[in-house]
C-alpha atoms as a PDB file:
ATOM      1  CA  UNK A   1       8.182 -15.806  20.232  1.00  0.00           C
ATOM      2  CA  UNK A   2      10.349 -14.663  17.723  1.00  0.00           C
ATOM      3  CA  UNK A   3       8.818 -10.765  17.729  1.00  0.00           C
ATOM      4  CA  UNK A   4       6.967  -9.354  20.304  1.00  0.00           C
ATOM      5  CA  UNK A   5       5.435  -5.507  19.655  1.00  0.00           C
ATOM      6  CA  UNK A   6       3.912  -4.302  22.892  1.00  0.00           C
ATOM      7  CA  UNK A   7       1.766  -1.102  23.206  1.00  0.00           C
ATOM      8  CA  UNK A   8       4.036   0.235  20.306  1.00  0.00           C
ATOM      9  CA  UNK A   9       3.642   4.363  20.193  1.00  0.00           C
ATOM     10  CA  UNK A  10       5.827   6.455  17.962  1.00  0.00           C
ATOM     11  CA  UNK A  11       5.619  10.356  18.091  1.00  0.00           C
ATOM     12  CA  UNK A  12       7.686  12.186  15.338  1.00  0.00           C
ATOM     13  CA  UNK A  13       6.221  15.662  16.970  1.00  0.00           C
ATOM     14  CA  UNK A  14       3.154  15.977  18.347  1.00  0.00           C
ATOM     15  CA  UNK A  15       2.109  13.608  14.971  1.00  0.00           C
ATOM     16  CA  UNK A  16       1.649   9.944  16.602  1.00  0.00           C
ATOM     17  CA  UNK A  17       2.796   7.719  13.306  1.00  0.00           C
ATOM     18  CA  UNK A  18       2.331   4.595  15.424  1.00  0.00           C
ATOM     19  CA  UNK A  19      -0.425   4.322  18.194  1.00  0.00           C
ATOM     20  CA  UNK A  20      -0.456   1.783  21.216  1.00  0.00           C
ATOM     21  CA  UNK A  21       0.219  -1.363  18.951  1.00  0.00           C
ATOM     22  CA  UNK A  22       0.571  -4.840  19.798  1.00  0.00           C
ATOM     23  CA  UNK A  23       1.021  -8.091  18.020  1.00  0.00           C
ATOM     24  CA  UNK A  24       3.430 -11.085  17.908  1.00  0.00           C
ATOM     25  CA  UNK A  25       5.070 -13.058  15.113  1.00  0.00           C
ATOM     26  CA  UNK A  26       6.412 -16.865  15.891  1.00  0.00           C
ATOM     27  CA  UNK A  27       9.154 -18.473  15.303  1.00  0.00           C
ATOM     28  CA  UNK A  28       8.887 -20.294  11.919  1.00  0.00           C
ATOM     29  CA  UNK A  29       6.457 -17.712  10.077  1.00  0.00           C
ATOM     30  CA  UNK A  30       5.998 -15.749   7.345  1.00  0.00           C
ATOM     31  CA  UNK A  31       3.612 -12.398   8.319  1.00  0.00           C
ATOM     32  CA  UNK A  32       2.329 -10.080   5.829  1.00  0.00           C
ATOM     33  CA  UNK A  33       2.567  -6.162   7.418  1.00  0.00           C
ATOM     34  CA  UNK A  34      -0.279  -4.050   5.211  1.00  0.00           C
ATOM     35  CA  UNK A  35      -1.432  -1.048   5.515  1.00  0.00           C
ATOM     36  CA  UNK A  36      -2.130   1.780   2.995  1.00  0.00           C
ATOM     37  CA  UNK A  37       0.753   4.344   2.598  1.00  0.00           C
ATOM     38  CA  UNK A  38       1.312   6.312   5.788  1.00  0.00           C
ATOM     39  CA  UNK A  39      -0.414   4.236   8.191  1.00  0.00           C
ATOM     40  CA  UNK A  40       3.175   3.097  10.331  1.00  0.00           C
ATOM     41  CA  UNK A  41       4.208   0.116   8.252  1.00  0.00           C
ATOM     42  CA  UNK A  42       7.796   1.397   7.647  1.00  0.00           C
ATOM     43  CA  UNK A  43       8.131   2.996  11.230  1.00  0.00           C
ATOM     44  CA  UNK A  44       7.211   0.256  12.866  1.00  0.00           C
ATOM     45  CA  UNK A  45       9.873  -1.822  10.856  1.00  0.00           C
ATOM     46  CA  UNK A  46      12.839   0.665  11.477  1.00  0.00           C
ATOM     47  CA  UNK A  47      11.443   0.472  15.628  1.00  0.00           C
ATOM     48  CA  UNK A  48      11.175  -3.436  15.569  1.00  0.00           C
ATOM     49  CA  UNK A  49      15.506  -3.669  14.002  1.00  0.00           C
ATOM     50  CA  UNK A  50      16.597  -0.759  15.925  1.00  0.00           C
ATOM     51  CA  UNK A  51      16.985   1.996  13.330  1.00  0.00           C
ATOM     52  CA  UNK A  52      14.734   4.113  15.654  1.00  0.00           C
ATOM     53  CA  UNK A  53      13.706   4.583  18.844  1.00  0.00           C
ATOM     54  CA  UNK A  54       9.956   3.795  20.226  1.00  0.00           C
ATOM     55  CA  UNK A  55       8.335   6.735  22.098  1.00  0.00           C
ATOM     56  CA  UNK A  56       6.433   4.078  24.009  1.00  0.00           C
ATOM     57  CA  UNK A  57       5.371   0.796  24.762  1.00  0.00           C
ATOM     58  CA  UNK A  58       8.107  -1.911  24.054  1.00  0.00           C
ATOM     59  CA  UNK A  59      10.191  -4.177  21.219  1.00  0.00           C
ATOM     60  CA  UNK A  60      11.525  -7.463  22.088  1.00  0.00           C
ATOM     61  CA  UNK A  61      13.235 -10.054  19.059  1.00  0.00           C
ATOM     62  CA  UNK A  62      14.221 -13.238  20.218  1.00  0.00           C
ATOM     63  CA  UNK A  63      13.706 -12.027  23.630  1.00  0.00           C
ATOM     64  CA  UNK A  64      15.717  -9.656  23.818  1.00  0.00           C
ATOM     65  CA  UNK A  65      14.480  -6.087  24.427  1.00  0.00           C
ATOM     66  CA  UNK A  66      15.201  -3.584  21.518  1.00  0.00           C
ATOM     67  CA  UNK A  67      16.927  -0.780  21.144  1.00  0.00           C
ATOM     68  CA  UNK A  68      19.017   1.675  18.572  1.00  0.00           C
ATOM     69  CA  UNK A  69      21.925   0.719  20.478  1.00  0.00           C
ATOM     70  CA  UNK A  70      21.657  -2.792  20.848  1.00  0.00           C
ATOM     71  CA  UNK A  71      23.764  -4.720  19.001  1.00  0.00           C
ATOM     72  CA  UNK A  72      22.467  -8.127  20.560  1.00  0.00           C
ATOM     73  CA  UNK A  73      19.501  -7.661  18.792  1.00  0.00           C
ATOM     74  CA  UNK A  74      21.143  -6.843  15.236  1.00  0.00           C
ATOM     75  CA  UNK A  75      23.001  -9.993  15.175  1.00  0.00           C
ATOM     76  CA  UNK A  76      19.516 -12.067  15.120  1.00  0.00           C
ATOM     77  CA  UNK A  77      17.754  -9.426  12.721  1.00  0.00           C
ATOM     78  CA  UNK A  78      18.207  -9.356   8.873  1.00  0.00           C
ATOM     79  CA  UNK A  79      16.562  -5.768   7.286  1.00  0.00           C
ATOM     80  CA  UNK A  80      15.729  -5.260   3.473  1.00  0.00           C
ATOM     81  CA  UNK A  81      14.757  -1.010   3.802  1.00  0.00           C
ATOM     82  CA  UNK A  82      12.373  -0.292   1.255  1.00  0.00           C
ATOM     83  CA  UNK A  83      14.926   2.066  -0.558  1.00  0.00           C
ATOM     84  CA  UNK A  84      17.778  -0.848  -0.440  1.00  0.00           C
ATOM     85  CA  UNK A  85      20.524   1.199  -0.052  1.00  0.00           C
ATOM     86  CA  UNK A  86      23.473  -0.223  -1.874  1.00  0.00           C
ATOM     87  CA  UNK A  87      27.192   0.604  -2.580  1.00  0.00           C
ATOM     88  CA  UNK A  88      26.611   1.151  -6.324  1.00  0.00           C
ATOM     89  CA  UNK A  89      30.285   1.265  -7.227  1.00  0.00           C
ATOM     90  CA  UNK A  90      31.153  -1.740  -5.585  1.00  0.00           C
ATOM     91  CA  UNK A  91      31.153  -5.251  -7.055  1.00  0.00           C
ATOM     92  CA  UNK A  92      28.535  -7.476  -5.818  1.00  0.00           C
ATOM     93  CA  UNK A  93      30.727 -10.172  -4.434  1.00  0.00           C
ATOM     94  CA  UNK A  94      33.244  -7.036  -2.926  1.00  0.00           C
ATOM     95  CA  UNK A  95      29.976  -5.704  -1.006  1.00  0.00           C
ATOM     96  CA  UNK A  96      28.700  -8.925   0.555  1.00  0.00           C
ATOM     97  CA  UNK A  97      31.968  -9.630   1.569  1.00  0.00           C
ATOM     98  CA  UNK A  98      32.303  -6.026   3.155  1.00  0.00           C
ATOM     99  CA  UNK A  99      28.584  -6.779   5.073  1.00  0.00           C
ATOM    100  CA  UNK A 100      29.782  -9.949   6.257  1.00  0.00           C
ATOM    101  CA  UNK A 101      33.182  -8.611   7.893  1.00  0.00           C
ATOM    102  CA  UNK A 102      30.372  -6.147   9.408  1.00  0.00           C
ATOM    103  CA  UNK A 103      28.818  -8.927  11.186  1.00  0.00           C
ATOM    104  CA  UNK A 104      32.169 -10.972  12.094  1.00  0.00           C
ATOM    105  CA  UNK A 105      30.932 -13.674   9.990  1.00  0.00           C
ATOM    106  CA  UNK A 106      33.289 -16.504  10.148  1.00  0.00           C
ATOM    107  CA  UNK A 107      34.976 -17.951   6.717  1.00  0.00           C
ATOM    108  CA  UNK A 108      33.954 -14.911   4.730  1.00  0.00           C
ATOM    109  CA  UNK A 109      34.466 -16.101   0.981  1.00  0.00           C
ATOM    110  CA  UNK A 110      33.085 -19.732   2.129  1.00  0.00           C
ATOM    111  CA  UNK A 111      29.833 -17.524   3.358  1.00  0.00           C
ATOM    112  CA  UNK A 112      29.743 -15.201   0.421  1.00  0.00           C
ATOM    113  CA  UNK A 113      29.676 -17.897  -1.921  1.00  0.00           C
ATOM    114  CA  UNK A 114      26.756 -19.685  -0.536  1.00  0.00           C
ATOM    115  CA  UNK A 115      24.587 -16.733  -0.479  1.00  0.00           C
ATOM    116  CA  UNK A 116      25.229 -15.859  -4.214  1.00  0.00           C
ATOM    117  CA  UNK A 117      24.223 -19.243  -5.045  1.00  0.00           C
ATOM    118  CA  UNK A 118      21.020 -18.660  -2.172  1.00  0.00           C
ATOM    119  CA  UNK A 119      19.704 -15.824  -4.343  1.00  0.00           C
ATOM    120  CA  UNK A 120      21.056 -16.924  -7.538  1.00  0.00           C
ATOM    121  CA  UNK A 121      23.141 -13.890  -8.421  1.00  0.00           C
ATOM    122  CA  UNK A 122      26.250 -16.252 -10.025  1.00  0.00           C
ATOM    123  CA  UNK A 123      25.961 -14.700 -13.370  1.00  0.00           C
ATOM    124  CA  UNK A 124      25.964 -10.845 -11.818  1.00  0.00           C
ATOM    125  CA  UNK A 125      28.223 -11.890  -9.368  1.00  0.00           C
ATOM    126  CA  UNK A 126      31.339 -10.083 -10.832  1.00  0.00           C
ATOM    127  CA  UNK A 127      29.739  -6.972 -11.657  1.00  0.00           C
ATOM    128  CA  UNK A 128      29.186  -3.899 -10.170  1.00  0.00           C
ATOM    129  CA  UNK A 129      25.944  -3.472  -8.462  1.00  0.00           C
ATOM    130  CA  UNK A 130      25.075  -0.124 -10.304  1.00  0.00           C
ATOM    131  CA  UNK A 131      25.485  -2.315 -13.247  1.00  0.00           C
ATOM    132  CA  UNK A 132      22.502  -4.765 -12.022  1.00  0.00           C
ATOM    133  CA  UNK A 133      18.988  -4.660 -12.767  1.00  0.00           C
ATOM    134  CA  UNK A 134      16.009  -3.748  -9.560  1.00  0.00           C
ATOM    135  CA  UNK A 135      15.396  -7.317  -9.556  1.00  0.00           C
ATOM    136  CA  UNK A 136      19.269  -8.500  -9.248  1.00  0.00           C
ATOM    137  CA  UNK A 137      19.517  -5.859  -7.151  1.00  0.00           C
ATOM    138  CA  UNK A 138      16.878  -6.893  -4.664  1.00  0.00           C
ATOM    139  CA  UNK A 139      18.582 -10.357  -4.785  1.00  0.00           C
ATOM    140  CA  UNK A 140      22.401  -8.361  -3.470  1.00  0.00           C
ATOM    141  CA  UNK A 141      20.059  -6.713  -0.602  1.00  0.00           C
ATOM    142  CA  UNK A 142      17.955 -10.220   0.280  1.00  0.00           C
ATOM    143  CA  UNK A 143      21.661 -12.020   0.454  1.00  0.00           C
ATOM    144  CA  UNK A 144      23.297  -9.168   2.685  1.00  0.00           C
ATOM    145  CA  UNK A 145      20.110  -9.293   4.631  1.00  0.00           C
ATOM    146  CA  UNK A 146      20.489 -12.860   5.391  1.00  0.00           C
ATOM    147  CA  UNK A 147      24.604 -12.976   5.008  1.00  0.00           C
ATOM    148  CA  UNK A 148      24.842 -13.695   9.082  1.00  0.00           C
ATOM    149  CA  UNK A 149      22.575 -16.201   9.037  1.00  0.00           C
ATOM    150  CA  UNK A 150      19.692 -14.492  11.077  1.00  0.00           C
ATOM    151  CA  UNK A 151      16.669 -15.921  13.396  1.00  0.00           C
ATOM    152  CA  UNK A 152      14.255 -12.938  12.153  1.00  0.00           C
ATOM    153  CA  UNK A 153      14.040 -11.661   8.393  1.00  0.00           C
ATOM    154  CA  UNK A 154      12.174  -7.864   7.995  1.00  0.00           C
ATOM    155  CA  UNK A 155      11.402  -7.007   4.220  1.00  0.00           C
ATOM    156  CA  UNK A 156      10.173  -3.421   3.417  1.00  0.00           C
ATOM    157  CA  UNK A 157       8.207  -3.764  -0.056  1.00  0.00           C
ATOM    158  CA  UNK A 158      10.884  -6.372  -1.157  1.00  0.00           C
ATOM    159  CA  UNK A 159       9.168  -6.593  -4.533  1.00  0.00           C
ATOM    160  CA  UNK A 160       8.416  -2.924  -5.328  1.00  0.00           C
ATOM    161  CA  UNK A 161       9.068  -2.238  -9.016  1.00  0.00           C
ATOM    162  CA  UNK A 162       9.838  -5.807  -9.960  1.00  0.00           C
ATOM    163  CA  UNK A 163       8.303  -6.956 -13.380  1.00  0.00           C
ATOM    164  CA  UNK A 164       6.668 -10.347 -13.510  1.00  0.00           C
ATOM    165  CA  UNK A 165       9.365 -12.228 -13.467  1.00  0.00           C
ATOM    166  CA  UNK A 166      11.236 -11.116 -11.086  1.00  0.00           C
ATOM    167  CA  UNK A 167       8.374 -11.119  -8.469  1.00  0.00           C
ATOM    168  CA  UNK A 168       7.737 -14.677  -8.878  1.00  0.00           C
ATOM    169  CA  UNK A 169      11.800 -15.425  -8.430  1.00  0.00           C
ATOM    170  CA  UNK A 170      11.880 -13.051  -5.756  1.00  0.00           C
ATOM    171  CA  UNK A 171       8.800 -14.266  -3.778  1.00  0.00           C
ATOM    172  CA  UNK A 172       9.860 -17.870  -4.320  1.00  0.00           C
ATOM    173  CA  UNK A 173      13.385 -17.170  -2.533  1.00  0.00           C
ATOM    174  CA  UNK A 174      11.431 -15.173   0.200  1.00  0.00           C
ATOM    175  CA  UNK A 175       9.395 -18.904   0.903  1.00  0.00           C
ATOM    176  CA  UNK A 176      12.033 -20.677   0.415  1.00  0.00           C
ATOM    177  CA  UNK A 177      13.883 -18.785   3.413  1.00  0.00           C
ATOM    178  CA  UNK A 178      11.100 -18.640   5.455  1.00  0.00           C
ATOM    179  CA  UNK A 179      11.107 -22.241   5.953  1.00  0.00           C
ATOM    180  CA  UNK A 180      13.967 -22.036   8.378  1.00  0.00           C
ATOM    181  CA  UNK A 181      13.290 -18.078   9.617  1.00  0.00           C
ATOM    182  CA  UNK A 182      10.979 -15.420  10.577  1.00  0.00           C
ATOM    183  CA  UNK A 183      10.047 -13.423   8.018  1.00  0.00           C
ATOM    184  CA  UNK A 184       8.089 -10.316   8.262  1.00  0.00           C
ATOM    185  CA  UNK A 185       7.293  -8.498   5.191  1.00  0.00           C
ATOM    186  CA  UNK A 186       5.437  -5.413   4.243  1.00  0.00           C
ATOM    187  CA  UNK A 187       3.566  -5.000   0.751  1.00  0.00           C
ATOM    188  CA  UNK A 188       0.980  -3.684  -1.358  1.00  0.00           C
ATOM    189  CA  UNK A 189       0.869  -6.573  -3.527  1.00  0.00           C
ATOM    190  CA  UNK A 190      -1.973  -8.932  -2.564  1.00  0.00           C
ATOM    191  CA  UNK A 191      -1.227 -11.740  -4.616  1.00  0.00           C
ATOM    192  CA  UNK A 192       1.906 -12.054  -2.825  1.00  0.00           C
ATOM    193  CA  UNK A 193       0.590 -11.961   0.483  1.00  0.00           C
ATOM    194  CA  UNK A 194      -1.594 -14.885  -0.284  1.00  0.00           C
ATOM    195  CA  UNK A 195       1.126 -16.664  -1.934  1.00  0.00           C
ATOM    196  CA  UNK A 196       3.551 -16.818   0.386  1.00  0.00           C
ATOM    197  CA  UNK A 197       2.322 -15.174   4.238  1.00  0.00           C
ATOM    198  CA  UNK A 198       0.757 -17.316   6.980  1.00  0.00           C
ATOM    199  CA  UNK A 199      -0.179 -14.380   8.463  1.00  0.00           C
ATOM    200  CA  UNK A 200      -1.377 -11.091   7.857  1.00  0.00           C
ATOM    201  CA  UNK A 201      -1.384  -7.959   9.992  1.00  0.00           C
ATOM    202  CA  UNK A 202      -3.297  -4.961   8.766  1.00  0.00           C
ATOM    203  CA  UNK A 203      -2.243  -0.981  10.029  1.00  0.00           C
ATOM    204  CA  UNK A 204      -3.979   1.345   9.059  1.00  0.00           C
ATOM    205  CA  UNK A 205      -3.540   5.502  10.585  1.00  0.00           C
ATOM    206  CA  UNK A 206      -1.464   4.018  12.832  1.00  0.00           C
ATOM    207  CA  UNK A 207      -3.434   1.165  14.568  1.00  0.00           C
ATOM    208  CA  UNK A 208      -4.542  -2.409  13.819  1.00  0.00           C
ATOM    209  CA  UNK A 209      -7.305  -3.069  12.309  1.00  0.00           C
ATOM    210  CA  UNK A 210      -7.060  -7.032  11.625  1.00  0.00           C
ATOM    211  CA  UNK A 211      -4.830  -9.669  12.908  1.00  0.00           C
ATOM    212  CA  UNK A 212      -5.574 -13.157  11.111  1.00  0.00           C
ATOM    213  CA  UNK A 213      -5.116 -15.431   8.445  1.00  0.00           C
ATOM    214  CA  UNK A 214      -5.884 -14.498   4.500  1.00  0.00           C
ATOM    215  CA  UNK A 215      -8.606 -16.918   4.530  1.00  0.00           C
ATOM    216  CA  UNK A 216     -10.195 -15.870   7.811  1.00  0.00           C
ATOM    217  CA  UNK A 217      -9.888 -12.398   7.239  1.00  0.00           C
ATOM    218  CA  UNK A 218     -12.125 -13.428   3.737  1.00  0.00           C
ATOM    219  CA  UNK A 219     -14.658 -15.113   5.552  1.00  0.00           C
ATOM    220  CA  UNK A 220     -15.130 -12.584   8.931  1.00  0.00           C
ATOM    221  CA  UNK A 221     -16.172  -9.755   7.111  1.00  0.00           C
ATOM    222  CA  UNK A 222     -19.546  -8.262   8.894  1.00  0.00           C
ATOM    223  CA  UNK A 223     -21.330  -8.838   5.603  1.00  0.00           C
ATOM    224  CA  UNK A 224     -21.981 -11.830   3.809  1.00  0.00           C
ATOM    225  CA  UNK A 225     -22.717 -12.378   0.548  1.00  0.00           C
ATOM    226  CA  UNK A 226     -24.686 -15.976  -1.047  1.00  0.00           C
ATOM    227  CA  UNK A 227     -25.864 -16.408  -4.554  1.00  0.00           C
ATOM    228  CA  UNK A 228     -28.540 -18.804  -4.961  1.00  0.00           C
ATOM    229  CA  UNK A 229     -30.000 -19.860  -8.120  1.00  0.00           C
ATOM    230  CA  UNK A 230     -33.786 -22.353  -7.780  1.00  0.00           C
ATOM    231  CA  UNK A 231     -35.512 -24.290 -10.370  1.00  0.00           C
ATOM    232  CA  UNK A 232     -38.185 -22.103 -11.750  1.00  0.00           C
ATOM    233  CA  UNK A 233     -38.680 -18.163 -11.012  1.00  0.00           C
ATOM    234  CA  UNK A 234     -39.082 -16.841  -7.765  1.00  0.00           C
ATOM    235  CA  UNK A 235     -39.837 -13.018  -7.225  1.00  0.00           C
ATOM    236  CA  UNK A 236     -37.732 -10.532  -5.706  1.00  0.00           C
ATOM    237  CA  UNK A 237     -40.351  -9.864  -3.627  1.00  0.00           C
ATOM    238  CA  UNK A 238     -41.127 -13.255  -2.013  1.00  0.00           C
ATOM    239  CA  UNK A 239     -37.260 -13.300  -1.248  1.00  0.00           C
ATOM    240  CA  UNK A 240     -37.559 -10.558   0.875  1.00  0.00           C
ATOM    241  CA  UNK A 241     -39.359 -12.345   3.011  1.00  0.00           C
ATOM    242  CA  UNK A 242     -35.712 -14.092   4.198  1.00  0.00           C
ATOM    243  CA  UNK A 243     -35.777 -11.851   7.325  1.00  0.00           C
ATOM    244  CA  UNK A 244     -31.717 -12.086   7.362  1.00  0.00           C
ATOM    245  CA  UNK A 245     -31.222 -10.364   3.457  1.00  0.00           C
ATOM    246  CA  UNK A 246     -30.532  -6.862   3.961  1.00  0.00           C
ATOM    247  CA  UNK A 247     -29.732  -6.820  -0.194  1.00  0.00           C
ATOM    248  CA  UNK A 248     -30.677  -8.852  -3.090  1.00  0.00           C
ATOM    249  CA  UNK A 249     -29.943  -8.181  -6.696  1.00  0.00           C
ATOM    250  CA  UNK A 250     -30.813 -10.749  -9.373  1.00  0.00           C
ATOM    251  CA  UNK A 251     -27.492 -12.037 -11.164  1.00  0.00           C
ATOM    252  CA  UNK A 252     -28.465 -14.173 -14.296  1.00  0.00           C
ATOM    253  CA  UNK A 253     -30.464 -17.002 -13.662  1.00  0.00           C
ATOM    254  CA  UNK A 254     -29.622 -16.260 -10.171  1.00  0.00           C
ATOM    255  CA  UNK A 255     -29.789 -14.047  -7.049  1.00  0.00           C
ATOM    256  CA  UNK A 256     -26.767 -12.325  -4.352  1.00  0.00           C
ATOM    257  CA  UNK A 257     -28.197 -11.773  -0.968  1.00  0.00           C
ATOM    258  CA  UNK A 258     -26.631  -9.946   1.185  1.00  0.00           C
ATOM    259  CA  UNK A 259     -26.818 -10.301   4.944  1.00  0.00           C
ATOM    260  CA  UNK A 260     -25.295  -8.252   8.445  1.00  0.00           C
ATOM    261  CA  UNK A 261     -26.845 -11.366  10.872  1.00  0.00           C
ATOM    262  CA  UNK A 262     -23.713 -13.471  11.983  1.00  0.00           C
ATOM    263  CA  UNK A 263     -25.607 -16.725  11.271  1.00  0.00           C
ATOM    264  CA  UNK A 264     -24.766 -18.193   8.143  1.00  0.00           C
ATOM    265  CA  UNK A 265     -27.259 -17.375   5.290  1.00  0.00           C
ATOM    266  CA  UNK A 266     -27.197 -20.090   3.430  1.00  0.00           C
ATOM    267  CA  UNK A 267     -29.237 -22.275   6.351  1.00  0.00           C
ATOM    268  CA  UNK A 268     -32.044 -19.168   6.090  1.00  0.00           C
ATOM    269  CA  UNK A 269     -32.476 -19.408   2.204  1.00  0.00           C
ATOM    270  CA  UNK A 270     -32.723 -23.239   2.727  1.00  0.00           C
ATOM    271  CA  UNK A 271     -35.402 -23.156   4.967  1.00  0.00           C
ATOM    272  CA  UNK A 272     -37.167 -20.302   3.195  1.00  0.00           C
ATOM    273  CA  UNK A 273     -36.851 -22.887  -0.053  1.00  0.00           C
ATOM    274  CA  UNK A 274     -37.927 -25.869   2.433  1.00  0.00           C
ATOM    275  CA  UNK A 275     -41.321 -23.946   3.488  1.00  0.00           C
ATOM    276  CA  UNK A 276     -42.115 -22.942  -0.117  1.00  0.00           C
ATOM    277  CA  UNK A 277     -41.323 -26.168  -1.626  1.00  0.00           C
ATOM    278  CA  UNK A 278     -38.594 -24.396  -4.127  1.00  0.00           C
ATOM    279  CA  UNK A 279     -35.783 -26.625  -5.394  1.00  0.00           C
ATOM    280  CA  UNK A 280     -31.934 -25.299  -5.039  1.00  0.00           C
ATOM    281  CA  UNK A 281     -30.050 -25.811  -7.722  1.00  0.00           C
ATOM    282  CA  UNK A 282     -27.024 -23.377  -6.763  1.00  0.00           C
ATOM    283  CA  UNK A 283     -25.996 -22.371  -3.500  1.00  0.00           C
ATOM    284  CA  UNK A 284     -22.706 -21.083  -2.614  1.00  0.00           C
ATOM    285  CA  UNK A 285     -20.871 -18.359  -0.699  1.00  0.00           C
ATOM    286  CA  UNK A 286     -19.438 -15.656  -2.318  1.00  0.00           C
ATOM    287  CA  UNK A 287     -15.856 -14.787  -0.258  1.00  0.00           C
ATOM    288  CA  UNK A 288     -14.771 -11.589  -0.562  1.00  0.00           C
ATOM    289  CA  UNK A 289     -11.044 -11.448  -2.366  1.00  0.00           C
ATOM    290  CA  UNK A 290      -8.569 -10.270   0.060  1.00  0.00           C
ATOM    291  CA  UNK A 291      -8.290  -6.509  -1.532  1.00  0.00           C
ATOM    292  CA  UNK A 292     -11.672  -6.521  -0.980  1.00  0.00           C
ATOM    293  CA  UNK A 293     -11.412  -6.695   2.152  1.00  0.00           C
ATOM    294  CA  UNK A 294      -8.835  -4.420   3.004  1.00  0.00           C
ATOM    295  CA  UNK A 295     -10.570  -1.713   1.472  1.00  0.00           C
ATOM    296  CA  UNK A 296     -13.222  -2.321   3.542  1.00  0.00           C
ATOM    297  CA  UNK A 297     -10.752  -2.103   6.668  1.00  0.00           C
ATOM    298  CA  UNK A 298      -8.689   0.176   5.960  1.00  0.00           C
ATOM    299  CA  UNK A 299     -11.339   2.921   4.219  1.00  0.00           C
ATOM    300  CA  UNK A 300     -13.435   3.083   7.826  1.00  0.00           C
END
């Protein structure tokens, strides 16, 4: 287990940011963190590398227990703040090289090298970084993330105020580098977290409200929706006879029903069409898209 978060509580005050959390990430995956703004995202990051201290519960990375004092546990963790705090008047190639002698990283220049080539910063690479643009910026704080070669990757909104572009470079990089690491990544962008997570943890005021995959999370939503479209008219009063639909509303030449029973609805509008000899023509369900549904989570 690359992360382990155990009955995670952070107090700042007698405001709890963070409230009896747990949840693991393994080795080898990419997890999306969400959560609206102010539910613990970022706090929990800065706990999970060390930047702060836990008021309870406990933090283990690659085994070993974490703490703001533990240096152990930096050497395995790369961190990508939200803010990305950079040396602005020093040249990109000037700062990795200062991060790396940070981390005792063996054959500096060798090492600095490869990441500018990593995150394709050769053309920037003898300017100075208050000379670069957010998204060649991001790249200098992925590389000096990564720069000692880390087991476990944690990205605070690593795409914030990226154009186009520059999101699809930057969330390419992020896969490719997940391949080989942990990565655990907080956003607001849901297209990314679809992309490129195999994993997504929701927080929301400071708890978890889902724990699952982007397609699972789609499907086990308490209400279900089916559109159905038959040969020939049928009334929206004979379909309330479905016992199961707790909504229809006709859509074209069609209907959505709605349903809160677990089974699946689709079997109940077949035998409804079964016992009143009605022929299907169109029968599918509607998944919810994954903003959808955490709105739905994170609005309770």
């Amino acid at each position: 287990m690359s992360i382990e978060v155990k009955n995670l509580f952070k107090y700042y005050g007698d405001q709890a940011a963070v409230k009896d959390i747990s949840f693991n990430v393994n080795k080898g995956e990419i997890v999306g963190f969400l959560g609206p703004n102010g539910a613990g995202k970022s706090t929990t990051m800065k706990v999970i590398t060390g930047y702060i201290p836990a008021s309870g519960g406990s933090v283990k990375v690659c085994g070993m227990p974490v703490s703001v004092d533990s240096l152990n546990t930096r050497q395995v963790i790369g961190y990508l703040p939200e803010n990305n705090p950079l040396y602005l008047d020093m040249y990109v190639k000037e700062y990795l090289a200062f991060v790396a002698k940070i981390y005792k990283v063996k054959n500096v220049k060798e090492r600095v090298a490869e990441m500018i080539h990593l995150v394709g910063l050769e053309v920037e690479q003898k300017k100075k970084i208050g000379a670069l643009s957010k998204g060649y910026r991001q790249r200098v704080g992925l590389a000096q993330a990564i720069i000692h070669d880390p087991e476990v990757l944690i990205l605070d909104e690593p795409t914030s105020g990226l154009d186009p572009n520059q999101l699809a470079e930057i969330r390419g990089l992020i896969k490719t580098i997940g391949k080989e690491k942990t990565v655990m990544l907080s956003t607001h962008i849901m297209q990314e977290v679809e992309a490129i997570c195999d994993r997504i943890v929701i927080i929301n005021k400071g708890e978890i409200v889902a724990d699952d995959t982007a397609a699972d999370l789609q499907l086990d939503e308490l209400l279900q929706t089916v559109y159905v479209e038959f040969e020939g008219e049928v009334s929206k009063s004979h379909l309330k006879k479905i016992a199961a639909v707790s909504k229809l509303e006709q859509v074209g030449n069609g209907w959505l029903l709605e349903s809160k029973e677990k089974e699946d609805l689709r079997k109940e509008i077949s035998r409804f069409a079964q016992n009143n000899n009605l022929l299907i023509l169109t029968l599918r369900k509607e998944e919810k898209s994954l903003e959808e549904v955490f709105k739905s989570l994170t609005n309770k």
